[in-house]
Protein backbone atom coordinates (compact mmCIF):
# COMPACT_ATOMS: atom_id res chain seq x y z
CA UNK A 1 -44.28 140.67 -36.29
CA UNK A 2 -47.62 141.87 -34.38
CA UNK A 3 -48.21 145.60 -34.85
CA UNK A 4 -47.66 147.56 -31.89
CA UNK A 5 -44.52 145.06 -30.38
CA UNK A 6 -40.61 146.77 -30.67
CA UNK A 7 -38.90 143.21 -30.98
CA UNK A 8 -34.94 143.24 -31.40
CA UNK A 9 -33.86 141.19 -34.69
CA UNK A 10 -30.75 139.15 -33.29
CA UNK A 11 -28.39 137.62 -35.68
CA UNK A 12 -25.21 137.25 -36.04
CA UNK A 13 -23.48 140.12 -38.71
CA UNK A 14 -22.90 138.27 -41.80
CA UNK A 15 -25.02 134.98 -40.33
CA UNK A 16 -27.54 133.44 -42.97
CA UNK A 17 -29.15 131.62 -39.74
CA UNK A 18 -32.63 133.49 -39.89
CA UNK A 19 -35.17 132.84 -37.52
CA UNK A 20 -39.31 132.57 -38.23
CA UNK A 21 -41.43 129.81 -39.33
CA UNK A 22 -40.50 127.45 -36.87
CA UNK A 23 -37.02 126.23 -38.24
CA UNK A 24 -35.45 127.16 -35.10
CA UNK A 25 -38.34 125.64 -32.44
CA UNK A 26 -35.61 122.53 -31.58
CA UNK A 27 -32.02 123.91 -31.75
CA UNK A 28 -31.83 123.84 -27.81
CA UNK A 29 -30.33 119.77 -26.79
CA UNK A 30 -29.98 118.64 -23.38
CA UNK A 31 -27.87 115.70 -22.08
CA UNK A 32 -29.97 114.59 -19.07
CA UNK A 33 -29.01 110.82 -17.42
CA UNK A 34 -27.05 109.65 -20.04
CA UNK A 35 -29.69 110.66 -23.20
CA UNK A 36 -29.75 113.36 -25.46
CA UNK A 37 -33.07 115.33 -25.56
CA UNK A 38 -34.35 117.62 -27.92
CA UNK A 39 -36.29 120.99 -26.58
CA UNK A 40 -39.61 122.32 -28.45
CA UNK A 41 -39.49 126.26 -27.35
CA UNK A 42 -41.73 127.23 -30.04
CA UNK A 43 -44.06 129.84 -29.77
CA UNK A 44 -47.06 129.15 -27.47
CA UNK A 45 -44.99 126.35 -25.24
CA UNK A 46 -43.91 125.99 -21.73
CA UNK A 47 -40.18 126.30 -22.50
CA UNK A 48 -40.37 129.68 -24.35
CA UNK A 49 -43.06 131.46 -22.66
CA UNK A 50 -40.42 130.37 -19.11
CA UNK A 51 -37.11 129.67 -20.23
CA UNK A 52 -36.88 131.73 -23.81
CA UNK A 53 -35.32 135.45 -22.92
CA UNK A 54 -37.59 138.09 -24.71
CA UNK A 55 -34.40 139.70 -26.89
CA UNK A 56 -33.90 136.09 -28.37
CA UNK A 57 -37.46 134.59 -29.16
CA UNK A 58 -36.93 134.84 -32.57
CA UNK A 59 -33.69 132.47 -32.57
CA UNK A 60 -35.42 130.53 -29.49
CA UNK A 61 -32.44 130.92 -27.47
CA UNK A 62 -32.32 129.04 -24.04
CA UNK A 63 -29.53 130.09 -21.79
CA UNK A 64 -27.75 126.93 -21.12
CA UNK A 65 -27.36 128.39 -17.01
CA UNK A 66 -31.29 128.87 -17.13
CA UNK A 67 -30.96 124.92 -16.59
CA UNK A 68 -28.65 124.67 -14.32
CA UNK A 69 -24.61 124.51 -14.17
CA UNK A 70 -23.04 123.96 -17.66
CA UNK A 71 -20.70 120.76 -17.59
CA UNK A 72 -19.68 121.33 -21.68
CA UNK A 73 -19.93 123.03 -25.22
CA UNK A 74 -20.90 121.25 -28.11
CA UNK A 75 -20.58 121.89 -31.17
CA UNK A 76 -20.90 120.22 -34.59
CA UNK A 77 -19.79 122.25 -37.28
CA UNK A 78 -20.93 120.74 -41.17
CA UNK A 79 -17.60 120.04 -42.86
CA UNK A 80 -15.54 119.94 -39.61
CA UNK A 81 -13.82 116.29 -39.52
CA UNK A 82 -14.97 115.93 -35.71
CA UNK A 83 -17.42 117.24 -33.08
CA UNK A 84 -15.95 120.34 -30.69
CA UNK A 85 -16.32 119.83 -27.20
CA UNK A 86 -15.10 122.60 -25.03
């Protein structure tokens, strides 16, 4: 973390999910006309210096409404027999 910065560590209590060293840069998908795209919002890119909210840079967070309206939820959950969709 620069010197001089006040940055908010966001994680879920309990959560192992750390952020840092780029592990996180393509969590955000996007179905778009039938495909399913993967979003780079690392540090230093388009997508987080416009899209990624300043409290959540270090999980590179994009607001799924900061795209436009949300049609679904999905989520896959390791050792769930199926995929969620809400």
């Amino acid at each position: 973390m620069p010197q001089g910065t006040n940055r908010v560590r966001v994680t879920q209590e309990g959560s192992p999910v750390r952020g840092g060293c780029g592990r996180l840069d393509h969590r955000n998908l996007v179905w778009l006309g039938g495909r399913l795209y993967c979003l780079d919002a690392g540090e230093g890119g388009v997508l987080h210096e416009q899209l990624v909210w300043p409290q959540l840079s270090e999980l590179r967070t994009i607001q799924e409404a900061d795209l436009g309206l949300p049609l679904a939820d999905v989520a896959f959950l390791s050792g769930w027999p199926s995929v969620c969709v809400s």
